[in-house]
Protein backbone atom coordinates (compact mmCIF):
# COMPACT_ATOMS: atom_id res chain seq x y z
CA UNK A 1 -10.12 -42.76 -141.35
CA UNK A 2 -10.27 -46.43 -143.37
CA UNK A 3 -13.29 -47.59 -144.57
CA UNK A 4 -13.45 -50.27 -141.82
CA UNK A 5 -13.06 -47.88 -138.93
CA UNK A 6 -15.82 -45.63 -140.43
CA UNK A 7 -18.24 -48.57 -140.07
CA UNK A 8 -17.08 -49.19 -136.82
CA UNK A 9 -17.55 -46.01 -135.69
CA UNK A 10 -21.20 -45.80 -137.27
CA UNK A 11 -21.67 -48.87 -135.33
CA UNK A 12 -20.20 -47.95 -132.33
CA UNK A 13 -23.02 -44.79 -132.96
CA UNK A 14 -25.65 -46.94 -133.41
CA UNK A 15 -25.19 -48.90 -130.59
CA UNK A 16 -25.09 -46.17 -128.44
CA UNK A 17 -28.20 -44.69 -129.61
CA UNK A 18 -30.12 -47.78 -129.19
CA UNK A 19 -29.39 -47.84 -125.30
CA UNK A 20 -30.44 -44.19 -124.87
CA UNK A 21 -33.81 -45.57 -127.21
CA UNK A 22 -34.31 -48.80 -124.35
CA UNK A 23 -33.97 -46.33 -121.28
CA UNK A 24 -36.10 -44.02 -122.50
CA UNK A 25 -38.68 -47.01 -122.55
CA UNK A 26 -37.42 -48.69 -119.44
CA UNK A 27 -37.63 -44.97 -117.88
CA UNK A 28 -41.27 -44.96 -119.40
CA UNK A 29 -42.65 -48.11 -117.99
CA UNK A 30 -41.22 -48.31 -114.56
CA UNK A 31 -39.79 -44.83 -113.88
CA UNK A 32 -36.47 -43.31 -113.08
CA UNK A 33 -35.99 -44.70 -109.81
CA UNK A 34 -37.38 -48.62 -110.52
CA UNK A 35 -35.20 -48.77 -113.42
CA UNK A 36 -32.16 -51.18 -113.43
CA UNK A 37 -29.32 -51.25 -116.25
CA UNK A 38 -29.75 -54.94 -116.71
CA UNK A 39 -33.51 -53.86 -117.45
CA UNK A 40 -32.04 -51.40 -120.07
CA UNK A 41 -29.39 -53.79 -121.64
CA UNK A 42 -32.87 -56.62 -121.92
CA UNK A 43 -34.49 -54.14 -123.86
CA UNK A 44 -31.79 -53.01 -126.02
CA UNK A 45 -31.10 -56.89 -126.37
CA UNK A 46 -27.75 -56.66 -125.04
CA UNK A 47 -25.37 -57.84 -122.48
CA UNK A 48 -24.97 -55.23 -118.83
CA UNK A 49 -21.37 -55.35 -119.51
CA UNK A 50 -21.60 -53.91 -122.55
CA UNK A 51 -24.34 -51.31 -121.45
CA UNK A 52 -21.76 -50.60 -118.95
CA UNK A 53 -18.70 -49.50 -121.73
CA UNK A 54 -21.50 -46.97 -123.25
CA UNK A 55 -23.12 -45.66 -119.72
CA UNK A 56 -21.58 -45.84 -116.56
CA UNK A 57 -24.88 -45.61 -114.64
CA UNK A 58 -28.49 -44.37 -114.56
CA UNK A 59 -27.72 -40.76 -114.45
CA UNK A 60 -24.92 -40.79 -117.11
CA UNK A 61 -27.99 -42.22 -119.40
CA UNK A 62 -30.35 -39.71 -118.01
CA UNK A 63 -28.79 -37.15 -119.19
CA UNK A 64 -28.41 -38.53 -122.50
CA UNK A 65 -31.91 -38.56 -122.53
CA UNK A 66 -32.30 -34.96 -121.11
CA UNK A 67 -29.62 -33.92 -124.11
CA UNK A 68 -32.11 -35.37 -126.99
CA UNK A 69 -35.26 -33.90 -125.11
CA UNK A 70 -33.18 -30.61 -125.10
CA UNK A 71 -32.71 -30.52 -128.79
CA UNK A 72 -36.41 -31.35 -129.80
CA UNK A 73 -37.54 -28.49 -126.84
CA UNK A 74 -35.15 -25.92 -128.33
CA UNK A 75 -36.73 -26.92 -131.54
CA UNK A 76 -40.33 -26.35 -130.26
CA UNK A 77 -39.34 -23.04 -128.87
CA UNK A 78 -37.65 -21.52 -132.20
CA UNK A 79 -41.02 -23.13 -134.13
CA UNK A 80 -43.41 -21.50 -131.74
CA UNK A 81 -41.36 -17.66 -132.10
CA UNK A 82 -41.36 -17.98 -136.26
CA UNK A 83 -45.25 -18.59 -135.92
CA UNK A 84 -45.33 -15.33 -133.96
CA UNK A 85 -45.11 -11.74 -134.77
CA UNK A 86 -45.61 -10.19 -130.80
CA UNK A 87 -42.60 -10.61 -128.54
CA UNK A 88 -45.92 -11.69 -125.95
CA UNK A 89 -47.56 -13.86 -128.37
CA UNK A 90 -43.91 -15.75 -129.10
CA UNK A 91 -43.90 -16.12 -125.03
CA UNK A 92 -46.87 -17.59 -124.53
CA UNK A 93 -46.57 -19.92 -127.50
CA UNK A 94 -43.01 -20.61 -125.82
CA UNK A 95 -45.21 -21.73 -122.95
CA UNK A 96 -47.97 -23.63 -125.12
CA UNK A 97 -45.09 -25.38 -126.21
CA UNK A 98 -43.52 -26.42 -123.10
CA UNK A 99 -46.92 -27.82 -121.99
CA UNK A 100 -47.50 -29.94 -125.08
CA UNK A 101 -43.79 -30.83 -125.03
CA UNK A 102 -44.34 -32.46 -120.93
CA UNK A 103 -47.72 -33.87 -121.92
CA UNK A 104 -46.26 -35.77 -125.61
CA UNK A 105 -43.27 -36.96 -124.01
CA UNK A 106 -42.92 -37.28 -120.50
CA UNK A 107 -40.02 -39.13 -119.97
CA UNK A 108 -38.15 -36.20 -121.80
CA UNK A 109 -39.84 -33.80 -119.70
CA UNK A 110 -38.89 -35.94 -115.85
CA UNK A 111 -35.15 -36.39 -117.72
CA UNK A 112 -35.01 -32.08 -118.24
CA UNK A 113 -36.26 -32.16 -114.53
CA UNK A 114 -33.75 -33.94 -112.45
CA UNK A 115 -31.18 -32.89 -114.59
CA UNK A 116 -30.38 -30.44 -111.41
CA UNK A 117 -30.66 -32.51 -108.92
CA UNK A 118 -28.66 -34.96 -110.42
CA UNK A 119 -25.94 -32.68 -111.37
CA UNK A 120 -26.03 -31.34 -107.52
CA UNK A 121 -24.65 -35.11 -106.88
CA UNK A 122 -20.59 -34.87 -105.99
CA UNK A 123 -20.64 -38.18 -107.50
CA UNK A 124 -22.32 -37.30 -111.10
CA UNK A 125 -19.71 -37.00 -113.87
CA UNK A 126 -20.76 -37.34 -117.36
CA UNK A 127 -20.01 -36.66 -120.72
CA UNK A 128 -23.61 -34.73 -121.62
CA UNK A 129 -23.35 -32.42 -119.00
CA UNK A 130 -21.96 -29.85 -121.11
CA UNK A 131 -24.18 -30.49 -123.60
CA UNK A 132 -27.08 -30.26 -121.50
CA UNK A 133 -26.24 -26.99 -119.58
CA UNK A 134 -25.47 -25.23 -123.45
CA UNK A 135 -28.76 -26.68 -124.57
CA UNK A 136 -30.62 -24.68 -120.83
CA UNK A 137 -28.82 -21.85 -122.28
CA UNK A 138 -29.89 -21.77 -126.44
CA UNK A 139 -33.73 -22.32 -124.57
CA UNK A 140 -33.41 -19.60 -122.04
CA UNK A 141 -31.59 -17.66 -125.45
CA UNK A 142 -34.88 -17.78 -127.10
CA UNK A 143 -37.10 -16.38 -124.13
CA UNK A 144 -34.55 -13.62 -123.94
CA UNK A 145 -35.12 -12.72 -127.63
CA UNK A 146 -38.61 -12.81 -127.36
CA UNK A 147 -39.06 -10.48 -123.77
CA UNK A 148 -36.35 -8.06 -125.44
CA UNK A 149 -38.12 -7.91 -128.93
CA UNK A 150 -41.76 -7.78 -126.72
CA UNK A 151 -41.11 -4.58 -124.68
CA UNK A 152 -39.33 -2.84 -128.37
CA UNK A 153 -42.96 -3.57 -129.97
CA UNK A 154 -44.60 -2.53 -126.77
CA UNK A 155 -46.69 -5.81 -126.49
CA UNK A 156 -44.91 -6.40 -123.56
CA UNK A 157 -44.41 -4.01 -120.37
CA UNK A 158 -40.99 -1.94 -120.64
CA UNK A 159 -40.50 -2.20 -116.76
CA UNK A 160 -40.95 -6.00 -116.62
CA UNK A 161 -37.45 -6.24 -115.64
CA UNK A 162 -34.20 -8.06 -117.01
CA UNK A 163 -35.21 -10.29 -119.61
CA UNK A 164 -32.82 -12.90 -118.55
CA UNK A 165 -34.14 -12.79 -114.91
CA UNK A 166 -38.09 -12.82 -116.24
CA UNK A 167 -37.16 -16.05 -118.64
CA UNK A 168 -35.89 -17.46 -115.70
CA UNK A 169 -38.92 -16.65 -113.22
CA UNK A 170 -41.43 -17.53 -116.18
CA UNK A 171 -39.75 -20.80 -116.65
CA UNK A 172 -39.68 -21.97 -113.14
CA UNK A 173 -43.30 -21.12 -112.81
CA UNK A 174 -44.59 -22.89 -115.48
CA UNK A 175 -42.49 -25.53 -115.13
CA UNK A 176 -43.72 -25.96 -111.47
CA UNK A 177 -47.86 -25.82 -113.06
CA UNK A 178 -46.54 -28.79 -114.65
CA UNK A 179 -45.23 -30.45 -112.00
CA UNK A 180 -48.58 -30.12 -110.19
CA UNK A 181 -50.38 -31.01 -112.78
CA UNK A 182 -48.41 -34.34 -112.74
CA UNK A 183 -48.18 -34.74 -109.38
CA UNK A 184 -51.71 -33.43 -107.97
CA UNK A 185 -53.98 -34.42 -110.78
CA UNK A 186 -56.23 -36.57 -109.02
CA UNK A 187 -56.74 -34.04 -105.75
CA UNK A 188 -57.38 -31.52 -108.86
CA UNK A 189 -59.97 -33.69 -110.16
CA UNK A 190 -61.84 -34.15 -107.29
CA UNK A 191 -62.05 -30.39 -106.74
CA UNK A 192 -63.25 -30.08 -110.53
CA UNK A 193 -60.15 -28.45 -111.85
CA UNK A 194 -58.84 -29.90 -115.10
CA UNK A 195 -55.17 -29.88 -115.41
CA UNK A 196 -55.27 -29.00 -119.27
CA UNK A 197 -57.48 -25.58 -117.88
CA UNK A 198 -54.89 -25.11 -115.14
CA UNK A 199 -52.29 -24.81 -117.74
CA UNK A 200 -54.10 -22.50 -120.06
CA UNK A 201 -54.88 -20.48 -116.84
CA UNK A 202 -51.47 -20.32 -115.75
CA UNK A 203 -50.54 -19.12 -119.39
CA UNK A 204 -53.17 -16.44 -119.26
CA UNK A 205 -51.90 -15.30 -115.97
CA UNK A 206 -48.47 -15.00 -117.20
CA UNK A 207 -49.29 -13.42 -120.24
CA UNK A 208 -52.01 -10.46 -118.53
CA UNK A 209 -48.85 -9.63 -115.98
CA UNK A 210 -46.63 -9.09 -118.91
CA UNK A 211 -48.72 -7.20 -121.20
CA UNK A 212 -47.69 -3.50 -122.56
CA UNK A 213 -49.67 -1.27 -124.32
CA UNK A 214 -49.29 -2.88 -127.44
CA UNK A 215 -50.18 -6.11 -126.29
């Protein structure tokens, strides 16, 4: 590759990564649904048309998003199991994690969430699909390692069941407490429950069903 195609590939790069920056803002301020690409391409200070040769639509740059919030999420995940010596203390910082991770940066959080339903679309094609269904898969990896090295150290229950399978069930659940918490905060707060407590409660739960001996 010549020197000039080098700097018009960075460029090319660049570009690209400042659209994905201006949706995840757009997506920020006005949500998912209210967002338009001509509101993206304003904010990333270029033309639609050109938007348009990067993204085909909404979804194509939702999942870009959901790819990067994939990344820093695996990231979390490995961070909170190497601060951990307990396969149940690794899970339940796993789940820490995921809370802070919805709370810091919610946009990543909503783009990891409808990254089912909009791949259940007949019309969804894009290029980070791939990358976003191997990122699901290094996550659920991690939550794997941790239940199978829990029940060896005994801090969590040998009979808990496939580890895949209990990743899967633990994930669902707590990403559904989140969802509530999102969702149902202000019929929480008028019954005096605080969604920061609901989460630690949740975590609690999770963590008392799975305990072994050792735990």
């Amino acid at each position: 590759m010549t020197e000039i195609e080098d700097r018009r590939s960075e460029e090319k790069e660049r570009r690209r990564l400042e659209i994905i920056d201006a949706a995840e803002q757009v997506f920020g301020e006005v949500g998912f649904d209210d967002a338009t690409m001509l509101q993206i391409a304003r904010k990333a200070r270029l033309s639609r048309a050109l938007v348009y040769i990067y993204f085909k639509d909404k979804a194509d740059l939702q999942f870009a998003i959901a790819e990067r919030a994939g990344l820093q999420l695996q990231q979390r995940f490995s961070e909170a199991v190497a601060r951990n010596k307990k396969g149940l203390d690794q899970i339940e910082a796993i789940g820490r994690a995921y809370l802070a991770f919805s709370q810091e940066f919610p946009v990543y959080f909503n783009a990891i969430a409808s990254f089912e339903s909009l791949i259940a679309s007949a019309e969804v094609n894009s290029a980070y699909i791939d990358a976003c269904m191997t990122g699901q898969q290094k996550k659920m990896a991690i939550m794997v390692s941790a239940i199978r090295h829990g029940i060896a150290d005994g801090s969590i229950r040998a009979d808990i069941g496939d580890p895949l399978t209990t990743s899967i069930a633990l994930w669902g659940f707590m990403h559904g407490i989140i969802q509530l918490s999102t969702t149902k905060a202000d019929a929480f707060a008028r019954e005096g429950i605080n969604v920061q407590q609901l989460g630690r409660h949740a975590l609690q739960m999770a963590r008392h069903s799975m305990k072994g001996p050792k735990g």
